[in-house]
Protein backbone atom coordinates (compact mmCIF):
# COMPACT_ATOMS: atom_id res chain seq x y z
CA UNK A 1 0.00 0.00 0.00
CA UNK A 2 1.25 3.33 -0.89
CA UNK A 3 1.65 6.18 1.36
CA UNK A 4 3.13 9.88 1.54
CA UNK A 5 3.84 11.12 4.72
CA UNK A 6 4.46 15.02 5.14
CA UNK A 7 5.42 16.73 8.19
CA UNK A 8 7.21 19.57 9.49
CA UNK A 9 4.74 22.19 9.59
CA UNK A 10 3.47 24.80 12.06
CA UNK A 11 3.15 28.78 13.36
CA UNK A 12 5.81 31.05 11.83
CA UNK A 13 5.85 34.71 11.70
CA UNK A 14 6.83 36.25 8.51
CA UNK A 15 10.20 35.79 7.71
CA UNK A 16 10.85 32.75 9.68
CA UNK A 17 11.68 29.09 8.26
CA UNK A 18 10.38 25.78 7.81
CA UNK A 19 11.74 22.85 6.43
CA UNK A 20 8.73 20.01 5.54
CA UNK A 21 9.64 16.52 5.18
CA UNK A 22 7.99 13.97 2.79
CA UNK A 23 8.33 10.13 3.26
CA UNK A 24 7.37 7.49 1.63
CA UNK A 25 6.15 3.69 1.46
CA UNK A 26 4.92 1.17 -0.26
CA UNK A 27 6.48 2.88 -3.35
CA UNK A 28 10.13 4.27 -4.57
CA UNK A 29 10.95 7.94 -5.24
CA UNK A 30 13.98 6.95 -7.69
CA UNK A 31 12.99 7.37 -11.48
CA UNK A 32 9.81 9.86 -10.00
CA UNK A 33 10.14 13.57 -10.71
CA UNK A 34 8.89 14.62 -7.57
CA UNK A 35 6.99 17.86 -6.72
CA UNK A 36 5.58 19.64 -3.02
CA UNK A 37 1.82 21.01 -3.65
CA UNK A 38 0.21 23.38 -1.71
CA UNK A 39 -3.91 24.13 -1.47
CA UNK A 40 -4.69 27.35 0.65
CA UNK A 41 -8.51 27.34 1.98
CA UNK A 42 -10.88 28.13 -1.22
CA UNK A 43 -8.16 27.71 -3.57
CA UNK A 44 -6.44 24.84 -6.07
CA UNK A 45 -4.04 22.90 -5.50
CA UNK A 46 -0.83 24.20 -6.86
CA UNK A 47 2.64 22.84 -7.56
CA UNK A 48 5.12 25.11 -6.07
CA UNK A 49 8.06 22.97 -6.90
CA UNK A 50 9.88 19.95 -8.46
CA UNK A 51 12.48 18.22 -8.70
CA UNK A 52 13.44 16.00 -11.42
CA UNK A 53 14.77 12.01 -10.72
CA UNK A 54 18.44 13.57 -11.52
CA UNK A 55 17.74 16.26 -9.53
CA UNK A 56 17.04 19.31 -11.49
CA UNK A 57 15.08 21.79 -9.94
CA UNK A 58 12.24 24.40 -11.13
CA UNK A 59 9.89 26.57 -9.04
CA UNK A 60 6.78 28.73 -9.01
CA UNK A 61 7.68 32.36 -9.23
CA UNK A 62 5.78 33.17 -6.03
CA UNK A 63 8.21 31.13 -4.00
CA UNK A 64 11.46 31.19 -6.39
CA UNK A 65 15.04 32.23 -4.56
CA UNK A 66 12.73 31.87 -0.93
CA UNK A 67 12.00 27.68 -1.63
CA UNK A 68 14.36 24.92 -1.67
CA UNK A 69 13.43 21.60 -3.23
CA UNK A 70 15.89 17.79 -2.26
CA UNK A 71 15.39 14.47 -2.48
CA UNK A 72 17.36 11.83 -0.67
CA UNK A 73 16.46 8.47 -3.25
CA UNK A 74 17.89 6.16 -0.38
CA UNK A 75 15.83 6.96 2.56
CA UNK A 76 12.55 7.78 0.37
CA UNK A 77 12.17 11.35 1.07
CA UNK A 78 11.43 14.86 -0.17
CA UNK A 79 12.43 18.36 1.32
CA UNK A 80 11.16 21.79 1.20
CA UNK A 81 13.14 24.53 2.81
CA UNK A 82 11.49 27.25 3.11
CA UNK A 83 12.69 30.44 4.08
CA UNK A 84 11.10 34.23 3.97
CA UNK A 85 7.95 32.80 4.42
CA UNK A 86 4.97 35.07 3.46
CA UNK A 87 1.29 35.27 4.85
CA UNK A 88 0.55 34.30 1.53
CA UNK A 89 2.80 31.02 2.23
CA UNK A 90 -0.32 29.90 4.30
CA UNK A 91 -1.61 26.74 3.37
CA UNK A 92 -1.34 23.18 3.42
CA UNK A 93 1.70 21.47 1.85
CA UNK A 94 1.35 18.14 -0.20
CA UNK A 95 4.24 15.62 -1.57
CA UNK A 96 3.44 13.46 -4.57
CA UNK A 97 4.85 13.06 -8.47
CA UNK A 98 4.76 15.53 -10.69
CA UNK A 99 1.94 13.61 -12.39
CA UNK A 100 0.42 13.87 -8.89
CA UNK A 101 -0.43 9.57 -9.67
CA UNK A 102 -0.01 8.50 -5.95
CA UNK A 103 -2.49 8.68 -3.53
CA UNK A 104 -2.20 12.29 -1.60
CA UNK A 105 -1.12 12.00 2.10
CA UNK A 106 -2.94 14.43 4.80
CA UNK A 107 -0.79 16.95 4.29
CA UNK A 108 0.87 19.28 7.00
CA UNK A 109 -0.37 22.82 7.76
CA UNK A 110 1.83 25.72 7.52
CA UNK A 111 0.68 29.03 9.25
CA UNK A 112 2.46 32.07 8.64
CA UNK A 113 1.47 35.22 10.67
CA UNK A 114 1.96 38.79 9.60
């Protein structure tokens, strides 16, 4: 059975940092280009970045030079630093391909206060 794992979420003010985790099972990352979502309340889902399976990176503009996308193939799991964090930021955070073809995990909120 397949399942993605986020965590690392919480309360920041504006301009603090997160870093969210991603973790896997039941499935391999290797050979995936892998992406972190995010879905604010009343909005889509959107893909704020990826990360290729050889580990090239590309980003939304809203979050590009403030997000950093990683991958670590061996252990499974997906990173998102994320520094300068924005009210806007506020949302909850998703892991899955960039085809978005696994099953979605719960997600972990991130709260950023002005």
């Amino acid at each position: 059975q397949v399942e993605l794992v986020e965590s690392g979420g919480g309360l920041v003010q504006a301009g603090g940092s997160l870093r969210l985790s991603c973790a896997a099972s039941g499935t391999m990352f290797s050979g995936n280009d892998m992406g972190w979502y995010r879905q604010a309340p009343g909005k889509q889902r959107e893909l704020v970045a990826l990360i290729t399976d050889v580990g090239n990176t590309n980003y939304a503009d809203s979050v590009k030079g403030r997000f950093t996308i990683s991958r670590y193939n061996a252990k499974n799991t997906l990173y998102l630093q994320m520094n300068m964090l924005k009210p806007e930021d506020t949302a909850v955070y998703y892991c899955n391909t960039a085809l978005r073809s696994l099953p979605w995990g719960q997600g972990t909120q991130v709260t950023v206060s002005s």
